[in-house]
C-alpha atoms as a PDB file:
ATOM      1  CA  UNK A   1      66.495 -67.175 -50.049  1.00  0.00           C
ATOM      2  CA  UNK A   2      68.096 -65.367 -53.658  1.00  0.00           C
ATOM      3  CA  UNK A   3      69.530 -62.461 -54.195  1.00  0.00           C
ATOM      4  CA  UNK A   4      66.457 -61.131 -55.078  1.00  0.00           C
ATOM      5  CA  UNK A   5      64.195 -62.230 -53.242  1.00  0.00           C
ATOM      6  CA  UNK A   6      65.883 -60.736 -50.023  1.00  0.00           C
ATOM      7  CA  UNK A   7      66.512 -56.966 -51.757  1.00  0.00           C
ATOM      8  CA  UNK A   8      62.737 -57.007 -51.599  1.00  0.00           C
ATOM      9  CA  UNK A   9      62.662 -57.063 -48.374  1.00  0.00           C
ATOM     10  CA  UNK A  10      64.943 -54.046 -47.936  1.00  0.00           C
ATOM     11  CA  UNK A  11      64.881 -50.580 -46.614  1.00  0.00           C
ATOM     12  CA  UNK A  12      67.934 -49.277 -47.930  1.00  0.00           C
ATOM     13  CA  UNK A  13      68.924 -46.432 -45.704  1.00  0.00           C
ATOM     14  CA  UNK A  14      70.635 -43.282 -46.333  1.00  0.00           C
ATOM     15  CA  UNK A  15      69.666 -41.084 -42.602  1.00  0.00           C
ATOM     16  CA  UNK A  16      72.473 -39.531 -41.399  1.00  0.00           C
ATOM     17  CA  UNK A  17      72.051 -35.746 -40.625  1.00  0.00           C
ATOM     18  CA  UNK A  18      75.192 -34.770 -42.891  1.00  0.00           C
ATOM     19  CA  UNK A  19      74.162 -37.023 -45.918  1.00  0.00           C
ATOM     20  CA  UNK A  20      74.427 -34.784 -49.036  1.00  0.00           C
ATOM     21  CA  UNK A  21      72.287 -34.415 -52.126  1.00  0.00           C
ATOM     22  CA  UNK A  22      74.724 -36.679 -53.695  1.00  0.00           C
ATOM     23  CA  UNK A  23      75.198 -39.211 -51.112  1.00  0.00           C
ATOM     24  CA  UNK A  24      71.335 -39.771 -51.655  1.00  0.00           C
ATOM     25  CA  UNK A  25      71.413 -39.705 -55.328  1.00  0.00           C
ATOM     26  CA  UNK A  26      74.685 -42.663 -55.055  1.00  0.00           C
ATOM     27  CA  UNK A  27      72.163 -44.122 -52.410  1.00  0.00           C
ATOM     28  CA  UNK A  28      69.141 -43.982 -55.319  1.00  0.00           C
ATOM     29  CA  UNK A  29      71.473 -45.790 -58.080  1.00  0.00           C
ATOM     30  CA  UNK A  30      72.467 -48.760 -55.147  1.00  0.00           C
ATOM     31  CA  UNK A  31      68.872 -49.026 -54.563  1.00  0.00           C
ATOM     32  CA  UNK A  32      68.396 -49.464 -58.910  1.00  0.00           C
ATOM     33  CA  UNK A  33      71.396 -52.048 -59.390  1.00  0.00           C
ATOM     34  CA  UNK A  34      70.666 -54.141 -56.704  1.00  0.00           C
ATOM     35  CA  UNK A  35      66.582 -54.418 -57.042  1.00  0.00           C
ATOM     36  CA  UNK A  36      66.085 -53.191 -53.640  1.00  0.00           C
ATOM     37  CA  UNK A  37      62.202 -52.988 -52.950  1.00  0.00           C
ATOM     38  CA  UNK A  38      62.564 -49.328 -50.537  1.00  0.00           C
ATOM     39  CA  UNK A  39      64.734 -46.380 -50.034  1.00  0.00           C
ATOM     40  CA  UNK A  40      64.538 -44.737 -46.766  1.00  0.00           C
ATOM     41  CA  UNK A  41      65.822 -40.820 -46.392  1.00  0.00           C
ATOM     42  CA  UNK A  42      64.807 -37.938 -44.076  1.00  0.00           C
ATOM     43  CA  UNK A  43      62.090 -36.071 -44.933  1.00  0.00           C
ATOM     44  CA  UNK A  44      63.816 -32.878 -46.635  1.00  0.00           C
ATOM     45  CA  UNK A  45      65.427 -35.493 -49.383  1.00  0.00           C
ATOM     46  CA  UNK A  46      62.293 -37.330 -50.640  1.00  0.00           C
ATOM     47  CA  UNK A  47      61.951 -34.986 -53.335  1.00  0.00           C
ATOM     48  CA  UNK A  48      65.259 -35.861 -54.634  1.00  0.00           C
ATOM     49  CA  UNK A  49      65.073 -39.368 -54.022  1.00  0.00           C
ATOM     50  CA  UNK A  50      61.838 -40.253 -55.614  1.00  0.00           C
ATOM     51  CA  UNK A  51      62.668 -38.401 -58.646  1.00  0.00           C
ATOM     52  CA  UNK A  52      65.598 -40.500 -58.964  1.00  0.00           C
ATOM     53  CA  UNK A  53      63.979 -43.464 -58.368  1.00  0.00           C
ATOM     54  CA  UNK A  54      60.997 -42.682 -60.960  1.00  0.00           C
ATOM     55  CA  UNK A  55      60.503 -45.552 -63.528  1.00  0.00           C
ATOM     56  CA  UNK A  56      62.009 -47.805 -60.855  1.00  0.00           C
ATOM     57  CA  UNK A  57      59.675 -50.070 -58.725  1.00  0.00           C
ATOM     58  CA  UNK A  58      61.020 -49.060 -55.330  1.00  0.00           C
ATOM     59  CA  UNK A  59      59.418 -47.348 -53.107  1.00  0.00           C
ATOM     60  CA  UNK A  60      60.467 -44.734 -51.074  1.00  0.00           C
ATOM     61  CA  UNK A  61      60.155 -44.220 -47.350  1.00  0.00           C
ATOM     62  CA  UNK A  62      60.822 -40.932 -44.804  1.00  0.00           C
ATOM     63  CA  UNK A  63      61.299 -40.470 -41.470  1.00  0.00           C
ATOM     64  CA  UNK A  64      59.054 -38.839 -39.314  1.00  0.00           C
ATOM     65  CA  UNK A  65      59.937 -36.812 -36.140  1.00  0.00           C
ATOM     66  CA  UNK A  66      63.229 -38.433 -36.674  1.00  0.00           C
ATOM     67  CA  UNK A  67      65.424 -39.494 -34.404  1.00  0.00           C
ATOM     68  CA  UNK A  68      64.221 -38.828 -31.203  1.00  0.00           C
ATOM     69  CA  UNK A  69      60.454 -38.991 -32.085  1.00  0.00           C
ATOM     70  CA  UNK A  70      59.687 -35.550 -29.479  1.00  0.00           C
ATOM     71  CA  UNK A  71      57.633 -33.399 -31.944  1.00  0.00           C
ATOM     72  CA  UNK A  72      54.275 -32.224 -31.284  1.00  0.00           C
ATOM     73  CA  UNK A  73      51.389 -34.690 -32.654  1.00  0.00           C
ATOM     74  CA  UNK A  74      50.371 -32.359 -35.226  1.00  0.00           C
ATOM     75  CA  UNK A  75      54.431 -31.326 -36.534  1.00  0.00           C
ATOM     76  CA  UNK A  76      54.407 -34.990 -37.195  1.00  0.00           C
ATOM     77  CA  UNK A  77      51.727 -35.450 -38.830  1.00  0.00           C
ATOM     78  CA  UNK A  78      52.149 -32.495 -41.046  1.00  0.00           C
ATOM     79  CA  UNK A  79      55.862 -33.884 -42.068  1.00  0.00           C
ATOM     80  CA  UNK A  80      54.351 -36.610 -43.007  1.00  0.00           C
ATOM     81  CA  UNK A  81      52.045 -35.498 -45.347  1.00  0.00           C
ATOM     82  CA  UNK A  82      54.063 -33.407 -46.855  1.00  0.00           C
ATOM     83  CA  UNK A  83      56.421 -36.498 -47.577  1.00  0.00           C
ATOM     84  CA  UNK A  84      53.756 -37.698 -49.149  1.00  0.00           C
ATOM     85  CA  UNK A  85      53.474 -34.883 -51.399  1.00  0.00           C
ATOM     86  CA  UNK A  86      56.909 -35.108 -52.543  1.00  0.00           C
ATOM     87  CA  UNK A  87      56.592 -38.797 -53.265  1.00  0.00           C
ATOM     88  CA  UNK A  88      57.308 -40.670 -49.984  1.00  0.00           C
ATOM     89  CA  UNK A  89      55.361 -43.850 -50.477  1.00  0.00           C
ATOM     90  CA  UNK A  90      55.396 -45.219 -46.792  1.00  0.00           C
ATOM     91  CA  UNK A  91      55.977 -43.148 -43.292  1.00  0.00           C
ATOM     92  CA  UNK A  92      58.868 -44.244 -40.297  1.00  0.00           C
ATOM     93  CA  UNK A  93      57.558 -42.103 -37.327  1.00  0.00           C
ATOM     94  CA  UNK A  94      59.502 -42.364 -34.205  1.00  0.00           C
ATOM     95  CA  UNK A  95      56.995 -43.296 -31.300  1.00  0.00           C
ATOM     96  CA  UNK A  96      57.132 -40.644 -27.823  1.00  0.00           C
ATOM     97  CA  UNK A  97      59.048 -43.243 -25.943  1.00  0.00           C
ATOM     98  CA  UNK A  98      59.113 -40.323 -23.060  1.00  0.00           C
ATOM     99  CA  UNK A  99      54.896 -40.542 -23.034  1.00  0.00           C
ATOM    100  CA  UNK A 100      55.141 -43.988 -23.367  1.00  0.00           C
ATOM    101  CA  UNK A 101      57.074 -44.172 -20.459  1.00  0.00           C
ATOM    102  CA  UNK A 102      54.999 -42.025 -18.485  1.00  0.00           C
ATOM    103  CA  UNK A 103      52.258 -44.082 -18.896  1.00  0.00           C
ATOM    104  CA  UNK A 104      50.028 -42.125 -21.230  1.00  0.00           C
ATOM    105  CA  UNK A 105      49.028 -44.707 -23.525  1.00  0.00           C
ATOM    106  CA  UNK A 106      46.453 -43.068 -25.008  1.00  0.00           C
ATOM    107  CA  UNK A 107      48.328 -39.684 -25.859  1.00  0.00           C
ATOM    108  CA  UNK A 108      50.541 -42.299 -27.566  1.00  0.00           C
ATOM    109  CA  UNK A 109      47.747 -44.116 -29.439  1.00  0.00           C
ATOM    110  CA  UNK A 110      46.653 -41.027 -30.294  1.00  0.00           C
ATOM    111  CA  UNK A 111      49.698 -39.539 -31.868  1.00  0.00           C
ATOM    112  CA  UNK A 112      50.009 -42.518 -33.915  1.00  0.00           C
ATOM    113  CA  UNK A 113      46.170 -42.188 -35.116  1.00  0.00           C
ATOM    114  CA  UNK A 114      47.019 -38.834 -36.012  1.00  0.00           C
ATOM    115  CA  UNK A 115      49.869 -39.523 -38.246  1.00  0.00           C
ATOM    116  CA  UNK A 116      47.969 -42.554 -39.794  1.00  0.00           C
ATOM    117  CA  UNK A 117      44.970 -39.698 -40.796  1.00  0.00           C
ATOM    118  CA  UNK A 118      47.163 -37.583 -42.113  1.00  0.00           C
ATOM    119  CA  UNK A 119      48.353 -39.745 -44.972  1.00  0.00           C
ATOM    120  CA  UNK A 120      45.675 -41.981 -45.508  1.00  0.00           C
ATOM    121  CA  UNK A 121      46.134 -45.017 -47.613  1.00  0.00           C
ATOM    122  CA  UNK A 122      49.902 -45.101 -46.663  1.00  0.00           C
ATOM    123  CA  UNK A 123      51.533 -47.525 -44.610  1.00  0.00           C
ATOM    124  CA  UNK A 124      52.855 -45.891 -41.189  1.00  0.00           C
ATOM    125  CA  UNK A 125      55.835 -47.746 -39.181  1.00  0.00           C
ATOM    126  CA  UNK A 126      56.380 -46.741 -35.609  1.00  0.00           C
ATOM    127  CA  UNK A 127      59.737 -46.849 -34.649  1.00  0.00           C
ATOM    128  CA  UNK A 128      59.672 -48.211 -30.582  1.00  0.00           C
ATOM    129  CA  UNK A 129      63.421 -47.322 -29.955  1.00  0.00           C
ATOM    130  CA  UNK A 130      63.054 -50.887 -28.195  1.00  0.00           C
ATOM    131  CA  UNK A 131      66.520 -50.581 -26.664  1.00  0.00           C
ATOM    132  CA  UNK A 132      64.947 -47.781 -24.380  1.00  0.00           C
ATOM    133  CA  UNK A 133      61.895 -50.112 -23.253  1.00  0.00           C
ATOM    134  CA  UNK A 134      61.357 -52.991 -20.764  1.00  0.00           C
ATOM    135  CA  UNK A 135      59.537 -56.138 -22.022  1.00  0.00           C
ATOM    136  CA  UNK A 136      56.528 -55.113 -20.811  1.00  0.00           C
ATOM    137  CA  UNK A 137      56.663 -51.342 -22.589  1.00  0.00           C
ATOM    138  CA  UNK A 138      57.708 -53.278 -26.129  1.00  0.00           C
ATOM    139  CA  UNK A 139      54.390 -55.036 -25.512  1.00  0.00           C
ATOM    140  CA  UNK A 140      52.127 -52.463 -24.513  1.00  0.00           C
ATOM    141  CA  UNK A 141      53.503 -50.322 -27.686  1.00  0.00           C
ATOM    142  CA  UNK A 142      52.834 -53.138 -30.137  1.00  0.00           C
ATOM    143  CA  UNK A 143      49.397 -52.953 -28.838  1.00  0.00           C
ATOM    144  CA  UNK A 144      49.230 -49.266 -29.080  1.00  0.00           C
ATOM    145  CA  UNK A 145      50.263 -49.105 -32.835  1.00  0.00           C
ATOM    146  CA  UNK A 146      48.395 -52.087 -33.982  1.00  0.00           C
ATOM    147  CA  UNK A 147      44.809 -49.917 -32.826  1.00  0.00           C
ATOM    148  CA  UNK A 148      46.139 -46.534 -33.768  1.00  0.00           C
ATOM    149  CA  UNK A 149      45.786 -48.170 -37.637  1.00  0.00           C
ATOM    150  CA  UNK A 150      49.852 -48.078 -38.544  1.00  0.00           C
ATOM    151  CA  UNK A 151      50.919 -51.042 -40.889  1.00  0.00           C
ATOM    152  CA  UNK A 152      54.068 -52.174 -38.938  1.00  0.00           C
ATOM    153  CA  UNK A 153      56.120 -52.043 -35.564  1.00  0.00           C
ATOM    154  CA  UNK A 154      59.715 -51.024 -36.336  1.00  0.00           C
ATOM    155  CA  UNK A 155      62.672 -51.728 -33.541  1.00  0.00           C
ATOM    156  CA  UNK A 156      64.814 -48.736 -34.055  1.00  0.00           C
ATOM    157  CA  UNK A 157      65.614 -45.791 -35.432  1.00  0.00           C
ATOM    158  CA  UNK A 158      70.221 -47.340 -35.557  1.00  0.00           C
ATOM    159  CA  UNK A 159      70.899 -43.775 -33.997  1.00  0.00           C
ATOM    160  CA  UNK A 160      70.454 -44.093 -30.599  1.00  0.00           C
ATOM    161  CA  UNK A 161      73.735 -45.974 -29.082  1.00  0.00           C
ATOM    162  CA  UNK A 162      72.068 -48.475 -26.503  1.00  0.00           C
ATOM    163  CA  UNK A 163      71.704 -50.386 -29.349  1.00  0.00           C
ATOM    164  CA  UNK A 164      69.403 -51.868 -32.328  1.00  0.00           C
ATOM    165  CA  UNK A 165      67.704 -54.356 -33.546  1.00  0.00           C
ATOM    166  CA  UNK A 166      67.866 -57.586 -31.488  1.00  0.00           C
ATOM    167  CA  UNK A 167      66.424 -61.488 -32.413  1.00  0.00           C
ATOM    168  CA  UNK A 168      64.589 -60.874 -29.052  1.00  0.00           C
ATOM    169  CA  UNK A 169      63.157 -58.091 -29.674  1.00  0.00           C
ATOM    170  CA  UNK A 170      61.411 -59.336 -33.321  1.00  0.00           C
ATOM    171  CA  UNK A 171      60.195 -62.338 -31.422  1.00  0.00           C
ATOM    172  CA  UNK A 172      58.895 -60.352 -29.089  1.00  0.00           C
ATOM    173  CA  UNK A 173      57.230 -57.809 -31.173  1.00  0.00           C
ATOM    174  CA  UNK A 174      55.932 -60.400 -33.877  1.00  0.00           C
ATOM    175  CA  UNK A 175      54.498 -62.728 -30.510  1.00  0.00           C
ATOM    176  CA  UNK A 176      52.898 -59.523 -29.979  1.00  0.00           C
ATOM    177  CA  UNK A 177      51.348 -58.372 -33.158  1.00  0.00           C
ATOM    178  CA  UNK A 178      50.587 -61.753 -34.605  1.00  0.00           C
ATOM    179  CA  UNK A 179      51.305 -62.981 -38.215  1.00  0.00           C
ATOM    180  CA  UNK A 180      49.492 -60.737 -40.274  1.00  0.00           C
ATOM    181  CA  UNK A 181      50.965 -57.354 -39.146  1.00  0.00           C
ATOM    182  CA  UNK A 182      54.594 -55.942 -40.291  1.00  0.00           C
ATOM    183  CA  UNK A 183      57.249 -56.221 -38.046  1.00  0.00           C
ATOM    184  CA  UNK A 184      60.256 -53.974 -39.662  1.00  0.00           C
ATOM    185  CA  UNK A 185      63.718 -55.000 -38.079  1.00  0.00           C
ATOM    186  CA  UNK A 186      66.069 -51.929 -38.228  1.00  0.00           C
ATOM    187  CA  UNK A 187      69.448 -50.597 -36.372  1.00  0.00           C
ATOM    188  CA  UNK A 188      72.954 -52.128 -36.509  1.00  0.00           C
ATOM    189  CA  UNK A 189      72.203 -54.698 -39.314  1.00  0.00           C
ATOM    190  CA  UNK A 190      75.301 -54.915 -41.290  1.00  0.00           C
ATOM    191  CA  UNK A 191      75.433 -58.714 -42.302  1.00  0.00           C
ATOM    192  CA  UNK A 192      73.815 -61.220 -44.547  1.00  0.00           C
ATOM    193  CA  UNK A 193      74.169 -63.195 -40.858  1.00  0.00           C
ATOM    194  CA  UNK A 194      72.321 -60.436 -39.083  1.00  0.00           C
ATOM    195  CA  UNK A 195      69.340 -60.361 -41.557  1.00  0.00           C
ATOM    196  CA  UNK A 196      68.539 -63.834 -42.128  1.00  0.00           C
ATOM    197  CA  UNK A 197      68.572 -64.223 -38.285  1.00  0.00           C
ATOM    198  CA  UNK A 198      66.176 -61.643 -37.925  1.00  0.00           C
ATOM    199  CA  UNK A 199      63.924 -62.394 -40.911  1.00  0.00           C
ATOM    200  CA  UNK A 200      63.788 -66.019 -39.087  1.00  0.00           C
ATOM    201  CA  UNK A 201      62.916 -64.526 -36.094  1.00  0.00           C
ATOM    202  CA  UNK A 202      59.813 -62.885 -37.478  1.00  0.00           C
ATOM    203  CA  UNK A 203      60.728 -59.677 -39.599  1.00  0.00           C
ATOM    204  CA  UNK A 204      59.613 -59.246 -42.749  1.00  0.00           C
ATOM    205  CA  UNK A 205      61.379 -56.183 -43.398  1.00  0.00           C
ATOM    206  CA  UNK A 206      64.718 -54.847 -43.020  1.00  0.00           C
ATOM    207  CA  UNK A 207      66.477 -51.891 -42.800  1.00  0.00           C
ATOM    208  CA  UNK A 208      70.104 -51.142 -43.278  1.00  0.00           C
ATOM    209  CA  UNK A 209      72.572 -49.105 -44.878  1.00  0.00           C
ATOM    210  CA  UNK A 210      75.301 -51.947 -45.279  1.00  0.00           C
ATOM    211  CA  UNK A 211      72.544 -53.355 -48.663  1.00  0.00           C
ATOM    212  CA  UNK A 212      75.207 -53.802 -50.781  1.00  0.00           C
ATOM    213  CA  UNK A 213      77.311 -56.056 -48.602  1.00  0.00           C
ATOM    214  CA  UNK A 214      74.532 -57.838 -47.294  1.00  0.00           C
ATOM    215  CA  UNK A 215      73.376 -59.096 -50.775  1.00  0.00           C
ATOM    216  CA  UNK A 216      76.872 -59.467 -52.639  1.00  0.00           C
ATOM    217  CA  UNK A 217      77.580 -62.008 -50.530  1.00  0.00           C
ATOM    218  CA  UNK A 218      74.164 -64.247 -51.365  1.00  0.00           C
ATOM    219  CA  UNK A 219      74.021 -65.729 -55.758  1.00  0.00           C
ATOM    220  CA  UNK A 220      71.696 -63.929 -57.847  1.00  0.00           C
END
């Protein structure tokens, strides 16, 4: 794999509750020099990033009901649309692991459904937080977002610290969702090591806030 064709497959991330205006902005010209294909900030910076990104052909992503994913249906869907408005091109929401959990599939399916109408023509990821699930629960959400009408299943939102994205977990999520469907690897990525295993494993997109060192060490 180049240079290139690996920044494609990047969510460059800049998510950290502290992260200034500027620290996006520096984020913004990584995302230019390196030809990464997406820029993923927290909702109240899409604004910012997206105008510094104009002209440029990456898109850029926002979190929704980020990081714990414990918003009401309808506060989550409204953040995401107004993302959307302020040029968010695709949506992260963080999945109700706590419903999940409980067993209330459908208020889960439903939730995601209700994002997924709010900004139609968009693709929604649903972040599992798979580090909080059993094998079984992993499953049963993969199933859950692929009929709610979202575009991928993600692994993790990188803030919670049981951990992140595993090579077991994308096999077990792409198993899940077949080959057709997007499977975003995300949390604790930091090498070019760590993303080719996972990209092998059945990602085809990853997100990471260590871009730069993961594609300086790969030729153009």
């Amino acid at each position: 794999m180049t240079r290139q064709e690996l920044a494609r497959l990047l969510d460059h991330s800049v998510l950290k509750p502290e992260s200034t205006e500027h620290e996006v902005l520096a984020g913004a010209d990584l995302v230019r020099q390196w030809g990464i294909g997406f820029y993923c900030v927290q909702p109240a910076l899409v604004s910012a990033a997206a105008a510094a990104l104009q002209g440029s052909e990456a898109r850029v992503v926002s979190v929704v009901g980020f990081p714990h994913g414990c918003a009401r249906s309808v506060v989550k869907a409204q953040e995401a649309m107004l993302a959307v408005q302020d040029g968010a091109a695709e949506v992260d929401m963080v999945l109700n692991v706590g419903k999940l959990k409980s067993g209330r599939s459908q208020a889960v399916a439903s939730e995601i459904a209700q994002v997924v109408r709010a900004v139609p023509e968009i693709p929604v990821k649903v972040i599992l937080e798979t580090c909080l699930l059993t094998d079984e629960e992993k499953t049963i959400a993969c199933r859950l977002v692929q009929d709610a009408g979202a575009a991928f299943v993600k692994t993790s939102t990188g803030f919670n610290p049981g951990g992140g994205a595993t090579v077991a977990d994308v096999r077990l999520m792409r198993a899940t969702v077949g080959r057709g469907f997007g499977v975003k690897a995300a949390g604790g990525i930091r090498t070019l090591q760590d993303a080719l295993a996972l990209l092998e494993a059945g990602a085809n997109r990853i997100g990471t806030s260590a871009s730069a060192a993961i594609l300086g060490t790969l030729s153009p």
